[in-house]
PDB file of N, CA and C in Angstrom:
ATOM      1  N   UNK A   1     207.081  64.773  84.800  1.00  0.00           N
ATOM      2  CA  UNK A   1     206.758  65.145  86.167  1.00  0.00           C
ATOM      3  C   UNK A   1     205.656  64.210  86.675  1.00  0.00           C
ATOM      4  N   UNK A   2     205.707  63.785  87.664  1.00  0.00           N
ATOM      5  CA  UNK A   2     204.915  62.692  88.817  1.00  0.00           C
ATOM      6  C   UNK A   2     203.592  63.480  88.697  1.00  0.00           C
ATOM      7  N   UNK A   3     202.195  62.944  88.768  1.00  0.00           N
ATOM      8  CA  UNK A   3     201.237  63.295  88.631  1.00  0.00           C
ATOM      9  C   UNK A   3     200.815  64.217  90.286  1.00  0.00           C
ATOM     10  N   UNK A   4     201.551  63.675  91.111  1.00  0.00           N
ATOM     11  CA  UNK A   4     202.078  64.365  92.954  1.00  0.00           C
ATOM     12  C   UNK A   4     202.079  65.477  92.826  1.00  0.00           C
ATOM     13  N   UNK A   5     203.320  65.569  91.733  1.00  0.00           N
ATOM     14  CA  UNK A   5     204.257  66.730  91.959  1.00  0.00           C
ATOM     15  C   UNK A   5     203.831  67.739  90.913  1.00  0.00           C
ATOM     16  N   UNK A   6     202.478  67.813  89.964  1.00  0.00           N
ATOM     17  CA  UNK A   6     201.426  68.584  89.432  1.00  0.00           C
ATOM     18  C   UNK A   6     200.588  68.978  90.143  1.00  0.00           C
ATOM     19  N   UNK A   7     200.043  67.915  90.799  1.00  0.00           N
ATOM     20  CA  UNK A   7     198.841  68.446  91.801  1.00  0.00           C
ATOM     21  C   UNK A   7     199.434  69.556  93.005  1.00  0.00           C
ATOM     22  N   UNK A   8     200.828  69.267  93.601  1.00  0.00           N
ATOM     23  CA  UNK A   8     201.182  70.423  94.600  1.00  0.00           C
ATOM     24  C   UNK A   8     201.470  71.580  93.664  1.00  0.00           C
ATOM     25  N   UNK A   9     202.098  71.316  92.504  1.00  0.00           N
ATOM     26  CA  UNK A   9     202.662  72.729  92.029  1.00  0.00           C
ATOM     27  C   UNK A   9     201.180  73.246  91.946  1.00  0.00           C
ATOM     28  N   UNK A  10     199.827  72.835  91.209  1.00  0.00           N
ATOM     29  CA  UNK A  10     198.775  73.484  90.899  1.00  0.00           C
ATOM     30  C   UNK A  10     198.362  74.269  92.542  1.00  0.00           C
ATOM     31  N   UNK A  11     198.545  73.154  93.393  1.00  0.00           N
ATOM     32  CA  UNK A  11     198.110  74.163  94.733  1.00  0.00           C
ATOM     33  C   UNK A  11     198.797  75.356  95.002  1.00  0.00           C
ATOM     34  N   UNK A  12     200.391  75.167  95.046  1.00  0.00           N
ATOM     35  CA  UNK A  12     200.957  76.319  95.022  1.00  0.00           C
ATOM     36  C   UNK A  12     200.622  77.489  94.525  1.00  0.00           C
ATOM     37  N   UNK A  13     200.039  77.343  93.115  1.00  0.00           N
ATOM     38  CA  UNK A  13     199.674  78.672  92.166  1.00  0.00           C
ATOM     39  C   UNK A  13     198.667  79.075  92.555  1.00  0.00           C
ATOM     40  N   UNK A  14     197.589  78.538  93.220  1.00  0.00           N
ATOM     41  CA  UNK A  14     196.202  78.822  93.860  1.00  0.00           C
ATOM     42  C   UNK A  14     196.524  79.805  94.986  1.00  0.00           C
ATOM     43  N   UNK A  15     197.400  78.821  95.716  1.00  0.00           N
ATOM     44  CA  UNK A  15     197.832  79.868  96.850  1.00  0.00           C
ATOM     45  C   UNK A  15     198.480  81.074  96.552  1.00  0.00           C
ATOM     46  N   UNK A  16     199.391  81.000  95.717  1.00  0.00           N
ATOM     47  CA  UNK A  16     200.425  81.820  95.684  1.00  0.00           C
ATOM     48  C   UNK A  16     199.187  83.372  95.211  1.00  0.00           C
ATOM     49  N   UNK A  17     197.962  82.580  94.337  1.00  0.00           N
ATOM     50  CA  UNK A  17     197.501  83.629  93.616  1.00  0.00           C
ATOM     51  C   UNK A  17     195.861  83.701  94.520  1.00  0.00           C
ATOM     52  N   UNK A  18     196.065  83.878  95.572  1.00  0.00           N
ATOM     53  CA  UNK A  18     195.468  84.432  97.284  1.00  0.00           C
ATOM     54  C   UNK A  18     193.881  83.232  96.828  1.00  0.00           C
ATOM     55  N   UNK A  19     193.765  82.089  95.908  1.00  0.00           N
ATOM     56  CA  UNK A  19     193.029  81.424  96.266  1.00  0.00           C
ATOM     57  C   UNK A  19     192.614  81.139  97.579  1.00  0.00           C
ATOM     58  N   UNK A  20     191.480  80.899  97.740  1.00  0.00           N
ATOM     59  CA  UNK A  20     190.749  80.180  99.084  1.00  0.00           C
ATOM     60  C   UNK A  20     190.526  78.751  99.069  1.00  0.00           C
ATOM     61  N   UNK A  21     189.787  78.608 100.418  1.00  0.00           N
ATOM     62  CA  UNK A  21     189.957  77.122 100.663  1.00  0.00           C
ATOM     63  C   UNK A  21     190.096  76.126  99.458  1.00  0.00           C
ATOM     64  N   UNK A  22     191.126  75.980  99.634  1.00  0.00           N
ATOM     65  CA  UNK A  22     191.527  75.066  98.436  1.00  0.00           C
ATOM     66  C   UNK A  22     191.492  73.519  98.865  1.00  0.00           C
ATOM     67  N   UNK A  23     190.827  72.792  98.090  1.00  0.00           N
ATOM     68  CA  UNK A  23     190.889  71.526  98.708  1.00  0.00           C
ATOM     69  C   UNK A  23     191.605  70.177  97.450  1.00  0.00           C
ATOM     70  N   UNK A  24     192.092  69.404  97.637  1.00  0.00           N
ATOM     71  CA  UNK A  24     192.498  68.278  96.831  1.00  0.00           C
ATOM     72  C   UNK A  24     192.192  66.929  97.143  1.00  0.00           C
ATOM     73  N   UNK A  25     191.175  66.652  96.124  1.00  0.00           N
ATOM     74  CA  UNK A  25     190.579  65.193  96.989  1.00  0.00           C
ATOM     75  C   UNK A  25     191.490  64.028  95.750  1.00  0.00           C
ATOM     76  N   UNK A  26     191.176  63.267  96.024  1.00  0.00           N
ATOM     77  CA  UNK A  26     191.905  61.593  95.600  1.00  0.00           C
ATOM     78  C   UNK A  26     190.521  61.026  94.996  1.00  0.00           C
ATOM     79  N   UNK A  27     190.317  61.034  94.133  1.00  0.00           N
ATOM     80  CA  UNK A  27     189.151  60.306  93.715  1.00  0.00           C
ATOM     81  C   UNK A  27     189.543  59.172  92.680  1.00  0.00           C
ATOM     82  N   UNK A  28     190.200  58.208  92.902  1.00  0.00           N
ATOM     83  CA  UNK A  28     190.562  57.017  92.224  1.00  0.00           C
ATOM     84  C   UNK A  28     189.776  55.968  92.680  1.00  0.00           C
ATOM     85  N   UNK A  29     189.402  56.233  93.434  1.00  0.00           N
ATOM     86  CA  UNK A  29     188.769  55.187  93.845  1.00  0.00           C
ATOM     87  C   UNK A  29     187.173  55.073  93.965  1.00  0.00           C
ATOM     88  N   UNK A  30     187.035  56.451  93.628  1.00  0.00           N
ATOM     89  CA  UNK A  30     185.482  56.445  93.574  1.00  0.00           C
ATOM     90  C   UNK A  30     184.723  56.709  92.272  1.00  0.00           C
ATOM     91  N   UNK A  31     186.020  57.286  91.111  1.00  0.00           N
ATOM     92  CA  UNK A  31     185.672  57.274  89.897  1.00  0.00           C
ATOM     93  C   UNK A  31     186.945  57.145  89.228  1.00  0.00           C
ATOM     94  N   UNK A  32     186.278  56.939  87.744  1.00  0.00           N
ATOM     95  CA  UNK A  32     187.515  57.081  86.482  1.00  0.00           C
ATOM     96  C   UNK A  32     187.631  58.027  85.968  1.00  0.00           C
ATOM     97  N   UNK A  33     187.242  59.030  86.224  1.00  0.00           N
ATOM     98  CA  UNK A  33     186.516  60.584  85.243  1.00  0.00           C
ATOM     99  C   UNK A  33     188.237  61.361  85.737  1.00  0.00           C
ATOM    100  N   UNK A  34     189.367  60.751  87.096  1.00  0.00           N
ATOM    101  CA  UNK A  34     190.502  61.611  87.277  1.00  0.00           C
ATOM    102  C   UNK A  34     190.656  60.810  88.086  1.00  0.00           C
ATOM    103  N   UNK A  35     191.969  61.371  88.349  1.00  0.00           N
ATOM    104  CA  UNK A  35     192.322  60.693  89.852  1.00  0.00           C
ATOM    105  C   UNK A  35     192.335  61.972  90.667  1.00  0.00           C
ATOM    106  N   UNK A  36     192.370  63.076  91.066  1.00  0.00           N
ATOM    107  CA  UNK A  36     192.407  64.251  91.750  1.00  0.00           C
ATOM    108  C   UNK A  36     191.501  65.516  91.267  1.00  0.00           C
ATOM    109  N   UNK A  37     190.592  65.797  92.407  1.00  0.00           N
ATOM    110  CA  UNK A  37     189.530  67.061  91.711  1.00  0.00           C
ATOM    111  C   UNK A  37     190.879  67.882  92.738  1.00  0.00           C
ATOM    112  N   UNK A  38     191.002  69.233  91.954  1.00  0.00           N
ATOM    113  CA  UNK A  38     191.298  70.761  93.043  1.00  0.00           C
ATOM    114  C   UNK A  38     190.208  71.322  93.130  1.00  0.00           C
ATOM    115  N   UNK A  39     189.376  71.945  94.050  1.00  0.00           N
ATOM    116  CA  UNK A  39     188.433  72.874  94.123  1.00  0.00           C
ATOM    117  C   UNK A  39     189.150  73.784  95.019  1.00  0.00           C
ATOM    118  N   UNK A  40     189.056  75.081  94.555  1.00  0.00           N
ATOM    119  CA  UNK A  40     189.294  76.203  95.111  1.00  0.00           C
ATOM    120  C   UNK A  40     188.464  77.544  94.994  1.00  0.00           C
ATOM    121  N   UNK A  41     188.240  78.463  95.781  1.00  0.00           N
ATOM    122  CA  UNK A  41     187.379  79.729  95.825  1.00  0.00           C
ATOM    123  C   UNK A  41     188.225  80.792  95.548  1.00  0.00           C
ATOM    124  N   UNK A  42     187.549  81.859  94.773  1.00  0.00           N
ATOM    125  CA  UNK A  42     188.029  83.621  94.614  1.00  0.00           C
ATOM    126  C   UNK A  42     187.217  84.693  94.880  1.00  0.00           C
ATOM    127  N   UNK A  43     187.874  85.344  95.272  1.00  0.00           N
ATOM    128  CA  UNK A  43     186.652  86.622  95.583  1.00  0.00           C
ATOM    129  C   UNK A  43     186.050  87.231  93.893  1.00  0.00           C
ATOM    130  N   UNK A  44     186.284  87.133  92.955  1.00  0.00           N
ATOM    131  CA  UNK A  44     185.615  88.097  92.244  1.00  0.00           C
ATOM    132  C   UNK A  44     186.345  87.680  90.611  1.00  0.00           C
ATOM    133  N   UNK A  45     185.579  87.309  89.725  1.00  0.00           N
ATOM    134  CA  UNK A  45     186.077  86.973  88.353  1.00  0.00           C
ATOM    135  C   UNK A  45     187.010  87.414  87.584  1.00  0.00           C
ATOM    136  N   UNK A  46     187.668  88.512  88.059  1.00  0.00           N
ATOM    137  CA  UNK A  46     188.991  88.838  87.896  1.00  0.00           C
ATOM    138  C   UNK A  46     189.747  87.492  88.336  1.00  0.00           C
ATOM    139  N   UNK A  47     189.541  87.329  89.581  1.00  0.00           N
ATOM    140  CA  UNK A  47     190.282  86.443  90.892  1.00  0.00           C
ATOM    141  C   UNK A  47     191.054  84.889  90.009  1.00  0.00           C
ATOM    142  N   UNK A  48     189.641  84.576  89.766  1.00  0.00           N
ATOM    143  CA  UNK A  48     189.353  83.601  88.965  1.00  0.00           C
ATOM    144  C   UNK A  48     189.922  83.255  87.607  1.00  0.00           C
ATOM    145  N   UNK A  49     189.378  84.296  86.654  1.00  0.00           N
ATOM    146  CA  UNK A  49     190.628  84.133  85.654  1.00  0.00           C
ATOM    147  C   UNK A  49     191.894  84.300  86.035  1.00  0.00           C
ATOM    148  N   UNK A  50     192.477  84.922  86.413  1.00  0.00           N
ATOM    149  CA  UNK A  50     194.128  85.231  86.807  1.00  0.00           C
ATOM    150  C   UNK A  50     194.498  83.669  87.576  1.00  0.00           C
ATOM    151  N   UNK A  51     193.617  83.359  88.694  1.00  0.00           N
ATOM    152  CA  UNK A  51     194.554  82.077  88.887  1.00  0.00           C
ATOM    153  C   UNK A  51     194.230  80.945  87.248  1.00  0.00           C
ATOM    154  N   UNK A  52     193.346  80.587  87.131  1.00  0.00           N
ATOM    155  CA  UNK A  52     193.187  79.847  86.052  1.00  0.00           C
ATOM    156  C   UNK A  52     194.387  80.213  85.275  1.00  0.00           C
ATOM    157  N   UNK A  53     194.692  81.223  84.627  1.00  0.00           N
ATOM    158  CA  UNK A  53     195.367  81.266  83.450  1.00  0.00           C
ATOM    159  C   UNK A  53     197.079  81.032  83.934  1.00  0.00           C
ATOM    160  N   UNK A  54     197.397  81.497  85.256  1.00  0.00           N
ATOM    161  CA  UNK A  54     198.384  81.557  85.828  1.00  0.00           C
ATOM    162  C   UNK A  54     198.666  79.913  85.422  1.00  0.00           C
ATOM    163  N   UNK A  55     197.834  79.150  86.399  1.00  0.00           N
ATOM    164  CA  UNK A  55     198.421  77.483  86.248  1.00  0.00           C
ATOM    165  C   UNK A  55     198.174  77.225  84.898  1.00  0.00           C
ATOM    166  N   UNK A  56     197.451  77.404  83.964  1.00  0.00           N
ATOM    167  CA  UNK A  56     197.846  76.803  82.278  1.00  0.00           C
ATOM    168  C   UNK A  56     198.913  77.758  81.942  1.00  0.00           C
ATOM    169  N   UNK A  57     199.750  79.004  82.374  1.00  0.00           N
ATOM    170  CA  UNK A  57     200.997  79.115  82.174  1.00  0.00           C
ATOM    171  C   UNK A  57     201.819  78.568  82.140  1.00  0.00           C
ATOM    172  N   UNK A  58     202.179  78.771  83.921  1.00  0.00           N
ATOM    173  CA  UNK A  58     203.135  77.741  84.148  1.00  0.00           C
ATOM    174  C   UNK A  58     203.449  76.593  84.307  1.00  0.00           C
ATOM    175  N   UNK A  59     201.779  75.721  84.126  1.00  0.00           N
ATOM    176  CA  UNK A  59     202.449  74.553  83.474  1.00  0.00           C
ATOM    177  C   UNK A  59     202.394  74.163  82.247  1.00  0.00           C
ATOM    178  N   UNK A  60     202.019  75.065  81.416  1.00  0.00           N
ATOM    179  CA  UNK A  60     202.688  74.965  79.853  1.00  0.00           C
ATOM    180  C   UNK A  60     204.143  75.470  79.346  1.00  0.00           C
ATOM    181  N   UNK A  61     204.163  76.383  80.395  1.00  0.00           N
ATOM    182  CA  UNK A  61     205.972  76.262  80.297  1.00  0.00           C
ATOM    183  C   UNK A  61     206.779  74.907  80.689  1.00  0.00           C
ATOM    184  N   UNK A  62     206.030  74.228  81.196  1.00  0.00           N
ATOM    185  CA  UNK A  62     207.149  72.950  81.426  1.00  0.00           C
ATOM    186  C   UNK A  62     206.369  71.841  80.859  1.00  0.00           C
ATOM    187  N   UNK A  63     205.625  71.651  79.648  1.00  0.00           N
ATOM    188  CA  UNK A  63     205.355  71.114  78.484  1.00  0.00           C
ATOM    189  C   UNK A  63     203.718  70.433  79.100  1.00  0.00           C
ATOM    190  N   UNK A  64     203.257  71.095  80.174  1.00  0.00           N
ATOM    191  CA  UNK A  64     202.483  70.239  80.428  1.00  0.00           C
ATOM    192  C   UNK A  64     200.705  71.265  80.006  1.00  0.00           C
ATOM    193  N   UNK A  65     199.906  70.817  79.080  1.00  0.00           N
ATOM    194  CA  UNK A  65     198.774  70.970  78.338  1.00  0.00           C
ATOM    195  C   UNK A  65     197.607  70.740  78.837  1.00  0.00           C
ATOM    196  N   UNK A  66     196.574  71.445  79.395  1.00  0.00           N
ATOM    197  CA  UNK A  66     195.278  71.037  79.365  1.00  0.00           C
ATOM    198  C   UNK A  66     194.623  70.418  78.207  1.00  0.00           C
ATOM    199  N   UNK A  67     194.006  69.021  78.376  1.00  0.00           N
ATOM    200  CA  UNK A  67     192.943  68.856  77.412  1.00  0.00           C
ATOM    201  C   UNK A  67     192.161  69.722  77.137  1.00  0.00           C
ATOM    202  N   UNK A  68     191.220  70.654  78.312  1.00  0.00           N
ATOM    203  CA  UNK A  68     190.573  71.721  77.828  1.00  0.00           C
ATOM    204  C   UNK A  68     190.077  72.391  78.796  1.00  0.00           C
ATOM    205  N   UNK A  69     189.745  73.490  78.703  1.00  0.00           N
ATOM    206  CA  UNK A  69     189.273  74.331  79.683  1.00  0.00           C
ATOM    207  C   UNK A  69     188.064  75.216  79.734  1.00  0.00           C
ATOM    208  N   UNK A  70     187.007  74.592  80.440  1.00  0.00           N
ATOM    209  CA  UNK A  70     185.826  75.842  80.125  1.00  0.00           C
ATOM    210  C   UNK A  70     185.851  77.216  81.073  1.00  0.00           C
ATOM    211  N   UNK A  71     185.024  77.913  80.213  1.00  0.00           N
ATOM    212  CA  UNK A  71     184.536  79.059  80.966  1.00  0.00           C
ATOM    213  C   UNK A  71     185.238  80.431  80.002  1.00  0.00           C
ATOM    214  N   UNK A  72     184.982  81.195  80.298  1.00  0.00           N
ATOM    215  CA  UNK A  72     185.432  82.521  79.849  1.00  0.00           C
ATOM    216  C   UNK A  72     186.032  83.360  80.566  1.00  0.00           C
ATOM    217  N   UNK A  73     186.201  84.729  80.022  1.00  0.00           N
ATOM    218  CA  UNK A  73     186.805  85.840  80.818  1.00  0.00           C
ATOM    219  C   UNK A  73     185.721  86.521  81.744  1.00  0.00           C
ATOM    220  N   UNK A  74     184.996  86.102  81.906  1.00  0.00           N
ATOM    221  CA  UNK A  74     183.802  86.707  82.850  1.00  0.00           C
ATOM    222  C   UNK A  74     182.933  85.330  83.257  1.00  0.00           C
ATOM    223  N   UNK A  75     183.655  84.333  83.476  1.00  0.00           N
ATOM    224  CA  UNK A  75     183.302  83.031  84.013  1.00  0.00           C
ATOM    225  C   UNK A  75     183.216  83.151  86.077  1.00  0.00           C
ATOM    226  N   UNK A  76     182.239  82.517  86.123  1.00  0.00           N
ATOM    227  CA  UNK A  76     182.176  82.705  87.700  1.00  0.00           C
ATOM    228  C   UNK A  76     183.239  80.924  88.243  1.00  0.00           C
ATOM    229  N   UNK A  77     182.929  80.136  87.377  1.00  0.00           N
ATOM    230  CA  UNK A  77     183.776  78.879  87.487  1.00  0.00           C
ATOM    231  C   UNK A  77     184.394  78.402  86.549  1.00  0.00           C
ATOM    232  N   UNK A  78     185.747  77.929  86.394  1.00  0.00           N
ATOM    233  CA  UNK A  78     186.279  78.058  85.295  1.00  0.00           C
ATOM    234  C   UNK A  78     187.135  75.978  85.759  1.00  0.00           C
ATOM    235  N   UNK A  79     187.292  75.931  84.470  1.00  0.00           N
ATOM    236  CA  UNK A  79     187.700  74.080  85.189  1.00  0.00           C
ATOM    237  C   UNK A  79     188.738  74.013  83.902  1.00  0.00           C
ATOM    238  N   UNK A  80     189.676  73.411  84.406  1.00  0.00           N
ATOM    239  CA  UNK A  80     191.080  73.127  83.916  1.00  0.00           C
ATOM    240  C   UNK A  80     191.375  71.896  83.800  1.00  0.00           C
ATOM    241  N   UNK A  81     191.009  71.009  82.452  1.00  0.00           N
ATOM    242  CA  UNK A  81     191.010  69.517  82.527  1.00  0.00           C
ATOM    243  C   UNK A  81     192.617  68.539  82.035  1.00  0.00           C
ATOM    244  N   UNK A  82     192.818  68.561  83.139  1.00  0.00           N
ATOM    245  CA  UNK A  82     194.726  67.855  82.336  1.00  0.00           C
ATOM    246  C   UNK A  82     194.188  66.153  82.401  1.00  0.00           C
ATOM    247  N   UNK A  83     193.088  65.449  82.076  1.00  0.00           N
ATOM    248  CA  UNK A  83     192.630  64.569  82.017  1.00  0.00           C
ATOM    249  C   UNK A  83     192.707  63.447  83.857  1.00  0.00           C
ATOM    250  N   UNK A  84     194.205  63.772  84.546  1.00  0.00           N
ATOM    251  CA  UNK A  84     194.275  62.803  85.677  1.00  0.00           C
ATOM    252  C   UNK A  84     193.853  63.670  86.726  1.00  0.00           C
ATOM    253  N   UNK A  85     194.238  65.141  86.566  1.00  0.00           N
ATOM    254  CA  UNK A  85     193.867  66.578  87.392  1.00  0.00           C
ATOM    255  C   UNK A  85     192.906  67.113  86.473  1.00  0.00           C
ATOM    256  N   UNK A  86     191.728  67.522  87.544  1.00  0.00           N
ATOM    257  CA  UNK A  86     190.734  68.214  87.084  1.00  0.00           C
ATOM    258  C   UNK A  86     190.811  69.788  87.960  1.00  0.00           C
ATOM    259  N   UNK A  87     190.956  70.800  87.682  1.00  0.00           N
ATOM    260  CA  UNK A  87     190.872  71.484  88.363  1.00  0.00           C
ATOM    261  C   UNK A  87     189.599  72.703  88.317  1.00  0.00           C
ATOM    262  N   UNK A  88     188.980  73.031  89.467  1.00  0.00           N
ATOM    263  CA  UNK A  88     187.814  74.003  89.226  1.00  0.00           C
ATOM    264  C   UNK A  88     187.989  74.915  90.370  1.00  0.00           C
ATOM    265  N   UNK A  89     187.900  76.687  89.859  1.00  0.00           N
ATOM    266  CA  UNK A  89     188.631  77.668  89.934  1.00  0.00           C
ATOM    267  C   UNK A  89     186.723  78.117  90.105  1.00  0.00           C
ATOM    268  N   UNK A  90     185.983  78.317  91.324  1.00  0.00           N
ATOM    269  CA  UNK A  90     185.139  79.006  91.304  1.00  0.00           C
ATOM    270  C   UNK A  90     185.225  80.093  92.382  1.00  0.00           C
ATOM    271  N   UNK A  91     183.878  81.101  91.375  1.00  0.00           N
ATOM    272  CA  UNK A  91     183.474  82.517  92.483  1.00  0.00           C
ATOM    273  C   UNK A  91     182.654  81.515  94.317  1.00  0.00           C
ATOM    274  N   UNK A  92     183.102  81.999  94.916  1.00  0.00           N
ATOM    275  CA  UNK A  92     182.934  81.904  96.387  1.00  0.00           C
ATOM    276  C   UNK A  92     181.166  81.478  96.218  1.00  0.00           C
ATOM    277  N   UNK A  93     180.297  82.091  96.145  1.00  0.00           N
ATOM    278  CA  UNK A  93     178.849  82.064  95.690  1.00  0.00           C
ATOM    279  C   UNK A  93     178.619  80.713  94.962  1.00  0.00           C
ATOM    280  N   UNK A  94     179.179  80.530  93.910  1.00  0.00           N
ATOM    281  CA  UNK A  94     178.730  79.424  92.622  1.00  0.00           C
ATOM    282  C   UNK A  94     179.255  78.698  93.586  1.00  0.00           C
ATOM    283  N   UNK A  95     180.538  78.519  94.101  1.00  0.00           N
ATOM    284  CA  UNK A  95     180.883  76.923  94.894  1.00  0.00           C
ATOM    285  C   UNK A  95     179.775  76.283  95.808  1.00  0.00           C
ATOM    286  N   UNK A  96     179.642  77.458  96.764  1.00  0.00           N
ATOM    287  CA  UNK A  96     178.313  76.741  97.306  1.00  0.00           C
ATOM    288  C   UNK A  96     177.139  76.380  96.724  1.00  0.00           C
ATOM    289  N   UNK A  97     177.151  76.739  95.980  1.00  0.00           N
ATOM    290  CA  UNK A  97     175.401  76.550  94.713  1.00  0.00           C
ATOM    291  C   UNK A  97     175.983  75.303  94.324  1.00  0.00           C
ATOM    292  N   UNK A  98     177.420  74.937  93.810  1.00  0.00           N
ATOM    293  CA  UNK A  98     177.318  73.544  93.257  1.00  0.00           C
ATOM    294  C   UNK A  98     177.852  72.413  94.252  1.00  0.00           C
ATOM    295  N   UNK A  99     178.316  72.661  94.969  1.00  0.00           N
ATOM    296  CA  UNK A  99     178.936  71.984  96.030  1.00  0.00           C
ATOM    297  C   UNK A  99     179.437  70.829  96.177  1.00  0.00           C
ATOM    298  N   UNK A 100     180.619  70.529  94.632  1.00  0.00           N
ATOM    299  CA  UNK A 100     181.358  69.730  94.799  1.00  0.00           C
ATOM    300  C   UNK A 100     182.098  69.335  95.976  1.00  0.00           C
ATOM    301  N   UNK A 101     182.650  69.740  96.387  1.00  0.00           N
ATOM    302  CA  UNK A 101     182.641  69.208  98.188  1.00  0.00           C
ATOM    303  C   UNK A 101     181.984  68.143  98.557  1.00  0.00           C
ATOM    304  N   UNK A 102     180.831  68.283  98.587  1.00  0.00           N
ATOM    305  CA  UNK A 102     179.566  67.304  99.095  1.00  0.00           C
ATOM    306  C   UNK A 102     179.893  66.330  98.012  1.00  0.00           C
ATOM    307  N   UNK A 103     179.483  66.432  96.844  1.00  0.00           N
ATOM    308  CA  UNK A 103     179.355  65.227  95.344  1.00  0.00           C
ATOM    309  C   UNK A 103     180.549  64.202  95.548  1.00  0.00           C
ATOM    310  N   UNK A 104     181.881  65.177  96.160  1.00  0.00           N
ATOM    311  CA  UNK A 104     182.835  64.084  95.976  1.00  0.00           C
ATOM    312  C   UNK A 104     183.460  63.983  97.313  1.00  0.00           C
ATOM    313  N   UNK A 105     182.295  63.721  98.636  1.00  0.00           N
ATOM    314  CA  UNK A 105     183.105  63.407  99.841  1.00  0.00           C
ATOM    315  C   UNK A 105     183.438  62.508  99.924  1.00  0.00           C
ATOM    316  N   UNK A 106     183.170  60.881  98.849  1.00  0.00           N
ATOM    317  CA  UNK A 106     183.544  59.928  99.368  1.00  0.00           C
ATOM    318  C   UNK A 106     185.293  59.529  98.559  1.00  0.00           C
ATOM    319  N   UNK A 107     185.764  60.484  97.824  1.00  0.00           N
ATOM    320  CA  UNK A 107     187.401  60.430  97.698  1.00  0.00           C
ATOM    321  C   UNK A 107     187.969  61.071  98.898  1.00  0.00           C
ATOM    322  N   UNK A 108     189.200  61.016  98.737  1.00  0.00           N
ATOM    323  CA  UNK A 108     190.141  61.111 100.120  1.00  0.00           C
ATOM    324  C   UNK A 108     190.824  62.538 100.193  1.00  0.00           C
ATOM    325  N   UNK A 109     190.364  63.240 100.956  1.00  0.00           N
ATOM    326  CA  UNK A 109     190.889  64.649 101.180  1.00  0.00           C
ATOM    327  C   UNK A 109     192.405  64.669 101.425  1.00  0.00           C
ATOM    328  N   UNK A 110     193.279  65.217 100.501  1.00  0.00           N
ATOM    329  CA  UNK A 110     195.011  65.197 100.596  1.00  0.00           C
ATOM    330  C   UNK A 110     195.337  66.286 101.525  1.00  0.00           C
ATOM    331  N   UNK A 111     196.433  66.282 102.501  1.00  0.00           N
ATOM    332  CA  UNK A 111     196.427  67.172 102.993  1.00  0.00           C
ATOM    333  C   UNK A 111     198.139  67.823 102.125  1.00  0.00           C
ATOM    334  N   UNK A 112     197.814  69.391 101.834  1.00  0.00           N
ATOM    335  CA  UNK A 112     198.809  69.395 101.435  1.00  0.00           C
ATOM    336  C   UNK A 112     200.330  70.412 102.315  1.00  0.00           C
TER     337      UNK A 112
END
């Protein structure tokens, strides 16, 4: 599967699983650490684990593996590393406290 066509399915599952502003930036060009951050918001650490675990479901049903994933079951931000997709699954509160947004405005916001 096209590294594209990971990054929409991961949005899909965000959405599908009542994530908030979800954003997908392009950062190839401003680092090597990925080519795509997801940042997305949840109301409440339930929220949070359930989407997290949802996308290392279903895309381990179609052979595809996180390198690794921090955080716990009572994690306020939880990050999903497939090495080219980075994805980070935070409580509404912690996003603004860390405000990746800002850190990585100079990659290219995807619209999806």
């Amino acid at each position: 599967m096209e590294i594209k066509e990971i990054v929409k399915k991961i949005y899909n599952i965000i959405d599908d699983k009542k994530g908030e502003d979800i954003k997908v930036i392009d950062i190839t060009k401003v680092s090597s650490v990925a080519d795509y951050f997801i940042i997305a918001s949840a109301n409440n650490v339930n929220q949070v684990q359930a989407i997290s675990d949802e996308i290392d479901f279903i895309l381990g049903r179609e052979g595809i593996v996180p390198h690794a994933i921090e955080g716990n079951k009572n994690a306020t931000w939880m990050l999903i590393d497939y090495r080219d997709i980075v994805v980070h699954i935070f409580l509404r509160e912690d996003r603004a406290f860390y405000d990746l947004d800002r850190i990585w405005r100079d990659g290219i916001e995807v619209e999806m």
